[in-house]
N, C-alpha and C. Protein backbone atom coordinates (compact mmCIF):
# COMPACT_ATOMS: atom_id res chain seq x y z
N UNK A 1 -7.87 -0.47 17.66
CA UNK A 1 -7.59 -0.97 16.33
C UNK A 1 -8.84 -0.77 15.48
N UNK A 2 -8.74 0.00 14.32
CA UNK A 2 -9.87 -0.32 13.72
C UNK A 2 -10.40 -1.20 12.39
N UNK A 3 -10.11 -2.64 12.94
CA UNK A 3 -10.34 -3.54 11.97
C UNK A 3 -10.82 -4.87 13.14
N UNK A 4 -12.16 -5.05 12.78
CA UNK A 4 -12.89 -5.92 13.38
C UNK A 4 -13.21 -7.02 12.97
N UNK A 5 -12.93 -8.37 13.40
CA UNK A 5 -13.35 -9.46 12.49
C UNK A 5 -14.42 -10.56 13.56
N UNK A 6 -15.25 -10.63 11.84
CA UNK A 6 -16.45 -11.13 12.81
C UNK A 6 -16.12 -12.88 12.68
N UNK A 7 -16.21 -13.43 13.74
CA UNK A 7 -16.49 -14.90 13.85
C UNK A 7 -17.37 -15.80 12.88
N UNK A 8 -18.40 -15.04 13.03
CA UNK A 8 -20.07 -16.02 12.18
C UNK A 8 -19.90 -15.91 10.99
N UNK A 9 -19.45 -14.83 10.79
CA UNK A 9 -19.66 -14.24 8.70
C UNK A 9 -18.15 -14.68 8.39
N UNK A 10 -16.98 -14.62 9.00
CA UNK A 10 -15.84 -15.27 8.64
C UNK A 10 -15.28 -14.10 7.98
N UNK A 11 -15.73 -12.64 8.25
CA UNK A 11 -15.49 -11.29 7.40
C UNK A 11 -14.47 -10.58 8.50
N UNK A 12 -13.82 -9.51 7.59
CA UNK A 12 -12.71 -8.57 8.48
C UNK A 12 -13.58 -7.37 7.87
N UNK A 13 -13.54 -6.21 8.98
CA UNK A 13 -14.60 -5.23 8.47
C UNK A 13 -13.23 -4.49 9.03
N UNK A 14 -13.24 -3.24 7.82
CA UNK A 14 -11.89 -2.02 7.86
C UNK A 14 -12.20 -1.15 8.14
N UNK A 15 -12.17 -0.01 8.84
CA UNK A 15 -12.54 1.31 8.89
C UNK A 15 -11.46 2.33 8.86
N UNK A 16 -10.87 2.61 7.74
CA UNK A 16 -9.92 3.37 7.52
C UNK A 16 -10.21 4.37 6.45
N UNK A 17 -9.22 5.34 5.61
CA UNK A 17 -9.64 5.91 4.41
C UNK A 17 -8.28 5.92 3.81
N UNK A 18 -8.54 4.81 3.61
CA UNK A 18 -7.10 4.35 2.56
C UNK A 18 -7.35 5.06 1.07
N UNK A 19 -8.28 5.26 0.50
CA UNK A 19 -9.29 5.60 -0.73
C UNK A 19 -8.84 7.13 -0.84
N UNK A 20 -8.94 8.21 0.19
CA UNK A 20 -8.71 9.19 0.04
C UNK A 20 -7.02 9.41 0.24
N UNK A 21 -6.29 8.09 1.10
CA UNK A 21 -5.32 8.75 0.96
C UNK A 21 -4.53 8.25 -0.52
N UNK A 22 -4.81 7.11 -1.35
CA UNK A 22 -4.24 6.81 -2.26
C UNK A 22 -4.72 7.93 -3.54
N UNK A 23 -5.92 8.53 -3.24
CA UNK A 23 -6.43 9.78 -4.04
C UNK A 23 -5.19 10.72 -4.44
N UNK A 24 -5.31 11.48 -2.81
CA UNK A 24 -4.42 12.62 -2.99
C UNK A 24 -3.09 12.15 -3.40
N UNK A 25 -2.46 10.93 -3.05
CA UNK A 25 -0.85 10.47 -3.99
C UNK A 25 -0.84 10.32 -5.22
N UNK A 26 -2.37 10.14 -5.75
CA UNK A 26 -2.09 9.85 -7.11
C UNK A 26 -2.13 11.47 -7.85
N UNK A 27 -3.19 12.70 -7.06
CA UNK A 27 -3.20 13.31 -8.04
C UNK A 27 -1.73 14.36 -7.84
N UNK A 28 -1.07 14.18 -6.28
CA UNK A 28 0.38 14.35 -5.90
C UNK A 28 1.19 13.74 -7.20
N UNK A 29 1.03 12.50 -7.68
CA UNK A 29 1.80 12.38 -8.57
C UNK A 29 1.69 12.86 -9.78
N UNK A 30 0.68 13.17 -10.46
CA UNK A 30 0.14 13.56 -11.52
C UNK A 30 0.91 14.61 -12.26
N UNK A 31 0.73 15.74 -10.44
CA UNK A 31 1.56 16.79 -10.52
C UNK A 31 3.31 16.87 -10.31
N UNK A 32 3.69 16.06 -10.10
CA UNK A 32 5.07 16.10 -10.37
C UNK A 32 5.22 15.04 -11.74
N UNK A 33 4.62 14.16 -12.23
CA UNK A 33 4.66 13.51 -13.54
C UNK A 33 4.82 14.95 -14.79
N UNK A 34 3.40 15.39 -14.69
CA UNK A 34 3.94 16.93 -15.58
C UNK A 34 4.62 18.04 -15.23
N UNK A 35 5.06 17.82 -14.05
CA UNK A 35 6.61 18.65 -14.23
C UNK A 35 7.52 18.07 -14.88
N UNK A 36 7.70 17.04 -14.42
CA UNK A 36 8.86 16.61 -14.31
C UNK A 36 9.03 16.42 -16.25
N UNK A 37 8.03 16.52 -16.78
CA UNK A 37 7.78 15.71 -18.32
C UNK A 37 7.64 17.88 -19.26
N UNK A 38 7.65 18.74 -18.51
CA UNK A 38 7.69 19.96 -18.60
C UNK A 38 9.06 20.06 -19.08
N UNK A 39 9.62 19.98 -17.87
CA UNK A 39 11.00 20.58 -17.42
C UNK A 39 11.87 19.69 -18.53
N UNK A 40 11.41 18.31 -18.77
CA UNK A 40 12.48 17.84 -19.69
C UNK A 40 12.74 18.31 -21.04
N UNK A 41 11.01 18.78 -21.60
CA UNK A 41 11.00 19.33 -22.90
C UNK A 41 10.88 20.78 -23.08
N UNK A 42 11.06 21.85 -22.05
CA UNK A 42 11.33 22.63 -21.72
C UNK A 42 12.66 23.10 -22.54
N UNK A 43 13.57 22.89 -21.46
CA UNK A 43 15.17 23.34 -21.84
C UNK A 43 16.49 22.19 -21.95
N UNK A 44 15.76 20.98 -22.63
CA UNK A 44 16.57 20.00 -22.51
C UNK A 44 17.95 20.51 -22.61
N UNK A 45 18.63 21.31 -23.61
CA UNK A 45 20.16 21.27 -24.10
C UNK A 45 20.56 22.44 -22.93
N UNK A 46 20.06 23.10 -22.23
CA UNK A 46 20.59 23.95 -21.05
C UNK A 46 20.24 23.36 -19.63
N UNK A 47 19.51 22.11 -19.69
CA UNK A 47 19.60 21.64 -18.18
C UNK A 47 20.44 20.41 -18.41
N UNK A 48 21.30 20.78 -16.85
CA UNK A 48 22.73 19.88 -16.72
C UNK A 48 22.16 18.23 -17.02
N UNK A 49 23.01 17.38 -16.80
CA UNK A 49 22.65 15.61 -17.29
C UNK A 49 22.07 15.37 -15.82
N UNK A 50 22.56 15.66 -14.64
CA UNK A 50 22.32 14.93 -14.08
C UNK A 50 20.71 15.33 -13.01
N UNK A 51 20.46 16.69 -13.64
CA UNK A 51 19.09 16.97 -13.10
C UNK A 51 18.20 16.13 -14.74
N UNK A 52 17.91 16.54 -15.88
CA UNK A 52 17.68 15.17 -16.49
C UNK A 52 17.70 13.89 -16.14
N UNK A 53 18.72 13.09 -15.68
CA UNK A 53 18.33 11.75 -15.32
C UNK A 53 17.54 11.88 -14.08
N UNK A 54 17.62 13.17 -12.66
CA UNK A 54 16.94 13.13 -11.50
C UNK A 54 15.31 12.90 -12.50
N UNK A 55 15.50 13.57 -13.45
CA UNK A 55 13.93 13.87 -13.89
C UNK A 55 13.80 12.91 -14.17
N UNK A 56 14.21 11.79 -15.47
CA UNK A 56 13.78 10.80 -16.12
C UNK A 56 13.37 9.28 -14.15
N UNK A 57 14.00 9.36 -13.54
CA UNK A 57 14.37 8.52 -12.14
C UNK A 57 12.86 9.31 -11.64
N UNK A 58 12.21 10.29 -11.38
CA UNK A 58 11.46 10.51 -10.77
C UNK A 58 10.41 10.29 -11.85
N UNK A 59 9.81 9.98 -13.15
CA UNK A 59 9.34 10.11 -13.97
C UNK A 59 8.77 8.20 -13.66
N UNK A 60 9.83 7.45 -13.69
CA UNK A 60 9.61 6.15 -13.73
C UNK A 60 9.12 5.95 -12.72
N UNK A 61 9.56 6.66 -11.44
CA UNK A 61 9.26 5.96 -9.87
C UNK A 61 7.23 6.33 -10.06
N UNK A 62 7.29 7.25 -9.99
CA UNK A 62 5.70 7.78 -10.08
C UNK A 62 5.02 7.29 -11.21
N UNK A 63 5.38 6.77 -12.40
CA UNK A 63 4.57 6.00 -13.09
C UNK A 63 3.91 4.69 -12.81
N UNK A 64 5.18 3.86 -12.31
CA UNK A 64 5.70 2.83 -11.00
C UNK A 64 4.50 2.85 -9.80
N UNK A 65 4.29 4.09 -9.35
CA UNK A 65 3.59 4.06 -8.13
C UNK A 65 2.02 4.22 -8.32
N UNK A 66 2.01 5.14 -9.84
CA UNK A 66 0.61 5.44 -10.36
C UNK A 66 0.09 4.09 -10.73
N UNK A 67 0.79 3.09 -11.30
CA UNK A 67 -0.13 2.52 -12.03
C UNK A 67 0.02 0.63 -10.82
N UNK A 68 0.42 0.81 -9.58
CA UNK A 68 0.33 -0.06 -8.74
C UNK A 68 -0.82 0.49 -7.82
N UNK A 69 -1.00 1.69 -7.56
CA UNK A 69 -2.60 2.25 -7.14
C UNK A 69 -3.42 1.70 -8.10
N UNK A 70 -3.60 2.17 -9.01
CA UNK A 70 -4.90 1.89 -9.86
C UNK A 70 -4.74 0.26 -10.13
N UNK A 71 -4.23 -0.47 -10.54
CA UNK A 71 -4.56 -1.86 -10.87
C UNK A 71 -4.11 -2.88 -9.54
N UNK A 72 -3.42 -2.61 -8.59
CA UNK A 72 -2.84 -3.66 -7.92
C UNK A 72 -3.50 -3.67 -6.30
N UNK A 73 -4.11 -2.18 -6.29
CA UNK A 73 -4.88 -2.22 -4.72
C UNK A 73 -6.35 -2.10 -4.69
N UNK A 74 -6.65 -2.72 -3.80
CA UNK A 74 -8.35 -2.41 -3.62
C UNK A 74 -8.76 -1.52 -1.86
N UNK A 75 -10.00 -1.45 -2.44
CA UNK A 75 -10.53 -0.58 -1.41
C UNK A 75 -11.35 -0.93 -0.14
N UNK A 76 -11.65 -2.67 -0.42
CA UNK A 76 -12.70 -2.97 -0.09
C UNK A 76 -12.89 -2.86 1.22
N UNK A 77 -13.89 -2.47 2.47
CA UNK A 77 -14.00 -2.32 3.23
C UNK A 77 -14.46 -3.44 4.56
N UNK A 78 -15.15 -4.72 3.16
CA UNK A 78 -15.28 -5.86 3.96
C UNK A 78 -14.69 -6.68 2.95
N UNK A 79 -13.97 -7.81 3.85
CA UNK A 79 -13.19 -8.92 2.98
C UNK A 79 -13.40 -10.48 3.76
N UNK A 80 -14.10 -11.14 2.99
CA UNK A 80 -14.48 -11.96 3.43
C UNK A 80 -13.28 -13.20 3.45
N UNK A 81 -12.83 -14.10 4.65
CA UNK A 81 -11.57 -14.59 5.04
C UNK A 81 -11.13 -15.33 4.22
N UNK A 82 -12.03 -15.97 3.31
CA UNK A 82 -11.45 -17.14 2.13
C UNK A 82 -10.94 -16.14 0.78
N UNK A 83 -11.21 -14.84 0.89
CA UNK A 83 -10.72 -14.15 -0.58
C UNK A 83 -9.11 -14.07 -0.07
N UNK A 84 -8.80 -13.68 1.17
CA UNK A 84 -7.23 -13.19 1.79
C UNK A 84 -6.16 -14.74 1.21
N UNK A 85 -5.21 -14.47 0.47
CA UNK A 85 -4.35 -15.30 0.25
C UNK A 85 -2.95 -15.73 1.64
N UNK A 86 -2.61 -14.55 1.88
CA UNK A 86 -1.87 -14.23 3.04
C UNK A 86 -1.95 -12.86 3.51
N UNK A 87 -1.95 -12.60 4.70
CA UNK A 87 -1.12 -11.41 5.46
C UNK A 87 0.22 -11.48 5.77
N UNK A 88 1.23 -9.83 5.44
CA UNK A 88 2.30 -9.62 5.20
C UNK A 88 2.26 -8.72 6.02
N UNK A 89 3.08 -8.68 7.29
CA UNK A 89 3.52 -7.22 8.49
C UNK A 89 4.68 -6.56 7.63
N UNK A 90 4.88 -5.42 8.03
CA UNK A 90 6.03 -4.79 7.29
C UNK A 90 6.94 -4.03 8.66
N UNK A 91 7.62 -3.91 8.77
CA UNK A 91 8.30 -3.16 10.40
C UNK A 91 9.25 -1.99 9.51
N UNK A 92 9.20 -0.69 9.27
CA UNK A 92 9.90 0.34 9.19
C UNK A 92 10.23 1.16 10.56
N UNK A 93 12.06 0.99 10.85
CA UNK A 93 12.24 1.69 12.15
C UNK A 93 11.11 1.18 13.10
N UNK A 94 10.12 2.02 13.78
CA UNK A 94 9.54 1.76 14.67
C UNK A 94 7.85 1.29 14.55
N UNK A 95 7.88 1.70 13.17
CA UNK A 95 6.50 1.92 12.43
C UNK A 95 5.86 0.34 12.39
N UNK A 96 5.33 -0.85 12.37
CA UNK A 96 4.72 -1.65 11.93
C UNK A 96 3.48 -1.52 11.30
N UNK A 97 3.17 -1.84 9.72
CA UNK A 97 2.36 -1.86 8.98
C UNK A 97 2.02 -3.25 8.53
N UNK A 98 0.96 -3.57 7.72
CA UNK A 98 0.40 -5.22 7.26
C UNK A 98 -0.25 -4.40 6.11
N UNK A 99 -0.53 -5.57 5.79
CA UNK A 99 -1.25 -6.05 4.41
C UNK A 99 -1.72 -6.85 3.95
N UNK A 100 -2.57 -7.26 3.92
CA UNK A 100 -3.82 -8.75 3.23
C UNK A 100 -3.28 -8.43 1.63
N UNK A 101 -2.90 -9.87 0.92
CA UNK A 101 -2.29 -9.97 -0.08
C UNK A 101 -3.86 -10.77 -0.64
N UNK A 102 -5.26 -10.42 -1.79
CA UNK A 102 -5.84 -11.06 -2.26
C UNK A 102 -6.01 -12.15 -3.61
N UNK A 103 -6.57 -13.12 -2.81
CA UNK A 103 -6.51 -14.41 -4.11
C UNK A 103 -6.80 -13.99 -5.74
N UNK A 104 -7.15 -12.69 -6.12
CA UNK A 104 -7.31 -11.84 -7.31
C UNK A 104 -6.12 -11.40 -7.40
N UNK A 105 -5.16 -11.62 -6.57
CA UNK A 105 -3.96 -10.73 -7.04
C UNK A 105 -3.91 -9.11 -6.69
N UNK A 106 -4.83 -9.01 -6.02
CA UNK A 106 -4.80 -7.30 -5.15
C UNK A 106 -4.37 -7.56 -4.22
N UNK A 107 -4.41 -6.40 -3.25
CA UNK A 107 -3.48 -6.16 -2.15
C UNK A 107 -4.13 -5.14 -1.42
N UNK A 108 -5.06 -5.66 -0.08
CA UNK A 108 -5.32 -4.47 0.29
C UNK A 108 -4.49 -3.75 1.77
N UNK A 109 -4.22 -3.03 1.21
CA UNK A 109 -2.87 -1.73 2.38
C UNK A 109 -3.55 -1.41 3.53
N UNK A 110 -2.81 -1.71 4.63
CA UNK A 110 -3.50 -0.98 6.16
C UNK A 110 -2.51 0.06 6.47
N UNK A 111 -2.90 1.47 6.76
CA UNK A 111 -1.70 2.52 6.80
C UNK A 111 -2.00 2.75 8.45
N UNK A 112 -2.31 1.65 8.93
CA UNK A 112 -2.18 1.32 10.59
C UNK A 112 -0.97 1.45 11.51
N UNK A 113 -0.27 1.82 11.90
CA UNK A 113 0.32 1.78 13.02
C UNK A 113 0.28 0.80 14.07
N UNK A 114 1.05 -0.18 14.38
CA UNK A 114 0.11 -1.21 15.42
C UNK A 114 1.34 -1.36 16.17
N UNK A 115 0.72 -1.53 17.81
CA UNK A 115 1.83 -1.62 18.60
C UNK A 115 1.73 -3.00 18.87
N UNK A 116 2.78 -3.34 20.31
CA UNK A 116 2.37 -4.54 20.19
C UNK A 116 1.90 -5.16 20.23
N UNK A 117 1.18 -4.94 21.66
CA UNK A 117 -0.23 -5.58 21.74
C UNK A 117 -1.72 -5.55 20.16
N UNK A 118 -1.27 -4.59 19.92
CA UNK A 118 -2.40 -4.88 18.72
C UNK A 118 -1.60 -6.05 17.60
N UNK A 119 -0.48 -5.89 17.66
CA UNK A 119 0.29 -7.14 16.61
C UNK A 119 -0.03 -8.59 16.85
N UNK A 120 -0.01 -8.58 18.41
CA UNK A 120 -0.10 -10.06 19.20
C UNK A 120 -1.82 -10.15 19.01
N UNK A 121 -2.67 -9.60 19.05
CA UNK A 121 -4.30 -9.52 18.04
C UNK A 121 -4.22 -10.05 17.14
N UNK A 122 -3.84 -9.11 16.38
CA UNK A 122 -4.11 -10.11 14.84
C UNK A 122 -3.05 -10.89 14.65
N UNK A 123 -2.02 -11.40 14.74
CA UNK A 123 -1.68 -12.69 14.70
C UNK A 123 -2.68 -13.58 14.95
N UNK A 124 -3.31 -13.56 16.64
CA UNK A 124 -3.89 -13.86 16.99
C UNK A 124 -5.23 -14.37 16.44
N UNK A 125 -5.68 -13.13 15.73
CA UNK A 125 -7.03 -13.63 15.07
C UNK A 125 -6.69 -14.01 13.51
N UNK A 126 -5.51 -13.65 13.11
CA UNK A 126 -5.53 -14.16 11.73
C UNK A 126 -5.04 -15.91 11.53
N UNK A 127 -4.40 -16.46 12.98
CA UNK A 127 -4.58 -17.50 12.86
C UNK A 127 -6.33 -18.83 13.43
N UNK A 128 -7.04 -17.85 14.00
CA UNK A 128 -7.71 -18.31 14.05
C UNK A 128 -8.48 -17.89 12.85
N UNK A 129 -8.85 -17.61 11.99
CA UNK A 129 -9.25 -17.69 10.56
C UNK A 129 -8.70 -18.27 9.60
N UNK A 130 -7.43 -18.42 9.85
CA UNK A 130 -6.85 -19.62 8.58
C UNK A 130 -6.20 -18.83 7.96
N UNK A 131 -5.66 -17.39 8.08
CA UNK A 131 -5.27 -17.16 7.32
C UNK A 131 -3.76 -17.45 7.80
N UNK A 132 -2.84 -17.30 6.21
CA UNK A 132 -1.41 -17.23 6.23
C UNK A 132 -0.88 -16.03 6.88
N UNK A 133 0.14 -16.09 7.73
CA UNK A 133 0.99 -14.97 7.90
C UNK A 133 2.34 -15.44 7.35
N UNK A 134 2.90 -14.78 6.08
CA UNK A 134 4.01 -14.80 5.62
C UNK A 134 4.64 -13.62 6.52
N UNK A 135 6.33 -14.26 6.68
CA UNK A 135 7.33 -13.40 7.58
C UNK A 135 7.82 -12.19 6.41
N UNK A 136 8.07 -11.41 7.35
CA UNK A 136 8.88 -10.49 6.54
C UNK A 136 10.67 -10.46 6.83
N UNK A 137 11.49 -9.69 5.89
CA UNK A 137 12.82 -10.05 6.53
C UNK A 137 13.73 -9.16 7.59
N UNK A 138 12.81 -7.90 7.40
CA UNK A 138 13.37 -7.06 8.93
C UNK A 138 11.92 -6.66 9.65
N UNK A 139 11.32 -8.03 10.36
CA UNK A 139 10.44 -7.91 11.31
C UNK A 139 11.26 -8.22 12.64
């Protein structure tokens, strides 16, 4: 697992590169934002309605996603246990992911993989720090 939490300092230290991967999605989105904003003013009256609305639907989702990167996540690499409001597991299919939800109202993302034994860990250590674990509804 690479997220270590120290006892004495009351800190969770991350070692991931969440930073580069929220990079490349954003400038991934960038580039389908000006397509997609191309193609509409392009040939509006010869492209059919319903590739238009695909466009306007992909236009919102990536604005949606651009602007929850930049204002709603952080990067930080150490987080000291009294900033964490709660931790949130997420279970897709087989995948289990978390997330430290911060008392600023950020959110910092673990794009971790954790089996079980690493799940039964941090439960483990996030209740011995105090922190909250809010349930999720298909855990």
């Amino acid at each position: 697992m690479k997220i270590n939490f120290d006892n004495e300092t009351k800190t969770i230290s991350i070692k991931d590169n969440i930073k580069w991967n929220n990079i490349i999605i954003f400038i991934a989105a960038i580039a389908v934002l000006s397509n997609a904003v191309v193609q509409l003013i392009r040939h509006p009256s010869e492209t059919p309605v319903f590739l238009i609305c695909l466009w306007i639907l992909l236009i919102g989702i990536f604005i949606y996603r651009l602007v929850f990167i930049v204002f709603k996540t952080t990067y930080q690499n150490q987080i000291k246990a009294e900033e964490i409001e709660y931790v949130r597991f997420k279970k897709t299919f087989n995948y289990r992911t978390f997330y430290f939800s911060l008392r600023n109202g950020k959110r910092r993302e673990m794009p971790l993989g954790l089996s079980p034994n690493d799940y039964a860990k941090m439960v483990e250590n996030c209740n011995n720090f105090g922190i909250e674990i809010r349930p999720n509804q298909n855990l």
